[in-house]
C-alpha atoms as a PDB file:
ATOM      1  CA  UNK A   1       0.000   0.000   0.000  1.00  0.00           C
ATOM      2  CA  UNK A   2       1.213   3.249  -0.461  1.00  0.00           C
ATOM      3  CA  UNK A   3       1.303   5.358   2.464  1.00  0.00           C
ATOM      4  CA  UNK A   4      -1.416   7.510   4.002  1.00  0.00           C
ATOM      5  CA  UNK A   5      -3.844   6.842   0.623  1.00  0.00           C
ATOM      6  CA  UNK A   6      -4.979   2.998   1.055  1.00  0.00           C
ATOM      7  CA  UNK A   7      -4.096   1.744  -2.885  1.00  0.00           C
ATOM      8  CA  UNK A   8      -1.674  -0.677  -4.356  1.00  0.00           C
ATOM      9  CA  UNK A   9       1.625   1.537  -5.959  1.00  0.00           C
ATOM     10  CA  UNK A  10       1.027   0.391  -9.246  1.00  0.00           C
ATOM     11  CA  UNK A  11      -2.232  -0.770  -9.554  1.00  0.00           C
ATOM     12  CA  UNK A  12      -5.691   0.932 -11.473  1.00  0.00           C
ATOM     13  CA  UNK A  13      -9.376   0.146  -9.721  1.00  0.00           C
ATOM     14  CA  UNK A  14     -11.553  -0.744 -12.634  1.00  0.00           C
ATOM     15  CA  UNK A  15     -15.335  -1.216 -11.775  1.00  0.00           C
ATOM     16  CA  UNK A  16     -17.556  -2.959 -15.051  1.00  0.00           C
ATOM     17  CA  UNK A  17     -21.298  -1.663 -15.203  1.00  0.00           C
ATOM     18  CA  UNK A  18     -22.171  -4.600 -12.890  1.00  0.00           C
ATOM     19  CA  UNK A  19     -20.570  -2.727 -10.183  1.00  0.00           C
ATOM     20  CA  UNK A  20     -17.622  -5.282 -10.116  1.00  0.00           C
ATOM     21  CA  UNK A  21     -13.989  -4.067  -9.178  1.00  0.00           C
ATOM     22  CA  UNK A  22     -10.572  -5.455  -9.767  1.00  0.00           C
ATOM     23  CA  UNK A  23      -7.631  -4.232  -9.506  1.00  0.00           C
ATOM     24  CA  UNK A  24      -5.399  -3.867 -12.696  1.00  0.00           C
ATOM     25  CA  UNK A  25      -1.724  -3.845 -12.732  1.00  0.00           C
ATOM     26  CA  UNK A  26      -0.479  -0.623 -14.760  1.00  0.00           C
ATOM     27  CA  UNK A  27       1.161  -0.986 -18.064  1.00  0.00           C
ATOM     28  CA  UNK A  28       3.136   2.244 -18.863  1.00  0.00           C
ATOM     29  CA  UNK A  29       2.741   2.810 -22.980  1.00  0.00           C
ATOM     30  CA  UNK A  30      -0.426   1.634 -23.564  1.00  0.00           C
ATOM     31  CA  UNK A  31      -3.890   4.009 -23.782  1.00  0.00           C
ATOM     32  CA  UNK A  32      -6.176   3.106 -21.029  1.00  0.00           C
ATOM     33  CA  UNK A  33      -8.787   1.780 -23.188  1.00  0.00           C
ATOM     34  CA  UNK A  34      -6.497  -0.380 -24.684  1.00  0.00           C
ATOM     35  CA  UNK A  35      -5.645  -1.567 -21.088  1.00  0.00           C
ATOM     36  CA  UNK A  36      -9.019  -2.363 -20.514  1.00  0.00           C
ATOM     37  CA  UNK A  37      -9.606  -4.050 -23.232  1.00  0.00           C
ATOM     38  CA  UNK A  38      -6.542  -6.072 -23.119  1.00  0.00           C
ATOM     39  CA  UNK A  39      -7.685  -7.555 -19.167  1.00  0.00           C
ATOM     40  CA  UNK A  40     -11.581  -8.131 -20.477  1.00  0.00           C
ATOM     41  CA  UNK A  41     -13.509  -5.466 -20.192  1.00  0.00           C
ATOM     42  CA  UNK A  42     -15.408  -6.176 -23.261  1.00  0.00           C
ATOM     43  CA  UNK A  43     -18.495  -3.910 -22.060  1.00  0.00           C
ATOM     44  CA  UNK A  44     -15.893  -0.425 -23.351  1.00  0.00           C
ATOM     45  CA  UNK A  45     -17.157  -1.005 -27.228  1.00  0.00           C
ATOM     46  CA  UNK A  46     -13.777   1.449 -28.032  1.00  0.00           C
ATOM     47  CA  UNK A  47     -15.479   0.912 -32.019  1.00  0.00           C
ATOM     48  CA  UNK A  48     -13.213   3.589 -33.341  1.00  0.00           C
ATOM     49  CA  UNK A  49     -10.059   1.662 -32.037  1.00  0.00           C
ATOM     50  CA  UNK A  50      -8.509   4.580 -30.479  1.00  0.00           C
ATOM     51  CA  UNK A  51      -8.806   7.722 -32.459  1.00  0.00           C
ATOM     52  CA  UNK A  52     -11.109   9.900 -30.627  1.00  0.00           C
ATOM     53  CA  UNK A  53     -13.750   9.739 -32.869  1.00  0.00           C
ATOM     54  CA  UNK A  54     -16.623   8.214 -30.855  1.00  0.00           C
ATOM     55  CA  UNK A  55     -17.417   7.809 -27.333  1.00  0.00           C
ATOM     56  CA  UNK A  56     -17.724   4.384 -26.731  1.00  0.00           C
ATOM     57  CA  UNK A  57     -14.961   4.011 -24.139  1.00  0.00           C
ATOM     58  CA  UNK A  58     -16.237   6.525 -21.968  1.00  0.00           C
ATOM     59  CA  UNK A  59     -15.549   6.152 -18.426  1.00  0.00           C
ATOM     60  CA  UNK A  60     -15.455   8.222 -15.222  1.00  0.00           C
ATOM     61  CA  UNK A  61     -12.065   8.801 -13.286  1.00  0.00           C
ATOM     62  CA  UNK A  62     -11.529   9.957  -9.699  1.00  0.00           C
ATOM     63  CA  UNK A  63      -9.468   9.587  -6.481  1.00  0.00           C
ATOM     64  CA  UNK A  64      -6.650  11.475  -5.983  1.00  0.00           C
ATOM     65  CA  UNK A  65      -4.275  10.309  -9.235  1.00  0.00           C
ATOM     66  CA  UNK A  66      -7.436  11.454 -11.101  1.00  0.00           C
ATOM     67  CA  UNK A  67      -5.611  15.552 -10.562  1.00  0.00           C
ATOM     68  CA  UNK A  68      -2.152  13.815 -12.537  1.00  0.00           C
ATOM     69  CA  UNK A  69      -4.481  13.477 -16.353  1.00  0.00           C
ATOM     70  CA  UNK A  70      -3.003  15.454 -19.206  1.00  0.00           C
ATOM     71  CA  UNK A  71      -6.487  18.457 -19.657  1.00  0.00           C
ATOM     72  CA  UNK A  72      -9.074  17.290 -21.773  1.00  0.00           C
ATOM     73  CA  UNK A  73      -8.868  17.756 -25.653  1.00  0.00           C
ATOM     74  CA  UNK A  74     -11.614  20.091 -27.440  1.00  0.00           C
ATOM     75  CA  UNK A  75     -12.213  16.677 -29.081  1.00  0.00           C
ATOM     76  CA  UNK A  76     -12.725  14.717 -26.629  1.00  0.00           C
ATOM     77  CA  UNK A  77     -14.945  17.340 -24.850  1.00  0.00           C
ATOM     78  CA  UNK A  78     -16.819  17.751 -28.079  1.00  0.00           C
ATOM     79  CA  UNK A  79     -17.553  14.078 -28.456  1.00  0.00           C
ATOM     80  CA  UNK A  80     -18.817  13.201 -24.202  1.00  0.00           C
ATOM     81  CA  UNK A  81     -20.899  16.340 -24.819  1.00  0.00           C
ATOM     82  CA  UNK A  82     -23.678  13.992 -26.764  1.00  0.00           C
ATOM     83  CA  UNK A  83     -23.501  12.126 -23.370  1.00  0.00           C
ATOM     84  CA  UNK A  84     -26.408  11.746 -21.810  1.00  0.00           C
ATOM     85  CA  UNK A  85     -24.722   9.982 -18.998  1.00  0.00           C
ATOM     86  CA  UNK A  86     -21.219  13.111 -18.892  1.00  0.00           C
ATOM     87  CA  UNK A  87     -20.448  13.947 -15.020  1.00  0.00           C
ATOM     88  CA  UNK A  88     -17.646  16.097 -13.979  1.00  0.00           C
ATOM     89  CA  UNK A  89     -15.266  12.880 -13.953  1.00  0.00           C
ATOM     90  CA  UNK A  90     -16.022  11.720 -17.834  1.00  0.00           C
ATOM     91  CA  UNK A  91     -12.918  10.789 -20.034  1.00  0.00           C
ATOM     92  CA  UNK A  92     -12.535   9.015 -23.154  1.00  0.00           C
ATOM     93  CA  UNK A  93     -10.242   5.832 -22.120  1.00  0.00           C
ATOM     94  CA  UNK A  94      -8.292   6.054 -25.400  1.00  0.00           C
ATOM     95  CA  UNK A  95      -7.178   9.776 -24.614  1.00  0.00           C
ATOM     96  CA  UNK A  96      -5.353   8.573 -21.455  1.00  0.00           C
ATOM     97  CA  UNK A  97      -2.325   7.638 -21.486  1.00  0.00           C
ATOM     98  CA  UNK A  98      -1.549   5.251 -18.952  1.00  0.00           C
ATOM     99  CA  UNK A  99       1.551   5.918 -16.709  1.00  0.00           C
ATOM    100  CA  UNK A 100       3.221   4.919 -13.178  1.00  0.00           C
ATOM    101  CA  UNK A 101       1.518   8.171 -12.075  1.00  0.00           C
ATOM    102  CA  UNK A 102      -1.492   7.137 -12.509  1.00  0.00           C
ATOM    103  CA  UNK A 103      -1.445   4.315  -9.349  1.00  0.00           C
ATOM    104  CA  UNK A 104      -4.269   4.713  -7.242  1.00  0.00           C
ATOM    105  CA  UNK A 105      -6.886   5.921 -10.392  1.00  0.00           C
ATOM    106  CA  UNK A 106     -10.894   4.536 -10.087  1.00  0.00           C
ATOM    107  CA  UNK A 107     -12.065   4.273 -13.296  1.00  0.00           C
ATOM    108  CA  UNK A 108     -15.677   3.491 -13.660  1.00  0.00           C
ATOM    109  CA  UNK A 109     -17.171   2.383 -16.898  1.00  0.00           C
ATOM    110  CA  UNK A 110     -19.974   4.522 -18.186  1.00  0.00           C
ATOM    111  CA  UNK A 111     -23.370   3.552 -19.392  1.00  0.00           C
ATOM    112  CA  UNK A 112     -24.343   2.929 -23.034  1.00  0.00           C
ATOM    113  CA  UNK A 113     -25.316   5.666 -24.534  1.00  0.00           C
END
């Protein structure tokens, strides 16, 4: 545990739209959606494969690593604003990069839209 926050060093908390939540091992390099997709999360659709061009792998991101994410893109702003599920923690999973900073981040998969 890392000291004084109560998660793994290394580690993501990914809850599915069951309400399910595992803990995923970070893997510097990759997008987040890819991440996901890579350990079975099959529910993020991700149909544009990455290229910020749909919303499909929206999620929702908080806890304290959530303050470390790179600002969001007018794109990706642009695209969660058809969301009729957007809160103040919506991201696109393939606009985050994922990176040892990132330890401790909840990431919540969002409803279909």
């Amino acid at each position: 545990m890392h000291e004084g926050t109560g998660y793994k060093v290394g580690v993501l908390s990914i809850t599915n739209r069951e309400g399910e939540t595992s803990q995923v091992e970070i893997q510097p390099g990759k997008s987040l959606m890819r991440l996901l997709r890579d350990h079975g999360f099959d529910e993020l659709q991700a149909v544009c494969g990455g290229s910020c061009s749909c919303a499909t792998c929206h999620v929702y991101v908080g806890g304290p690593a959530a303050a470390t994410l790179a600002p969001m893109s007018e794109d990706e702003d642009e695209l969660l604003s058809s969301s009729t599920h957007r809160t103040d923690g919506s991201r696109l999973s393939c606009q985050i990069q994922v990176t040892e900073a990132l330890a401790g981040l909840e990431v919540r998969i969002a409803p279909e839209d």
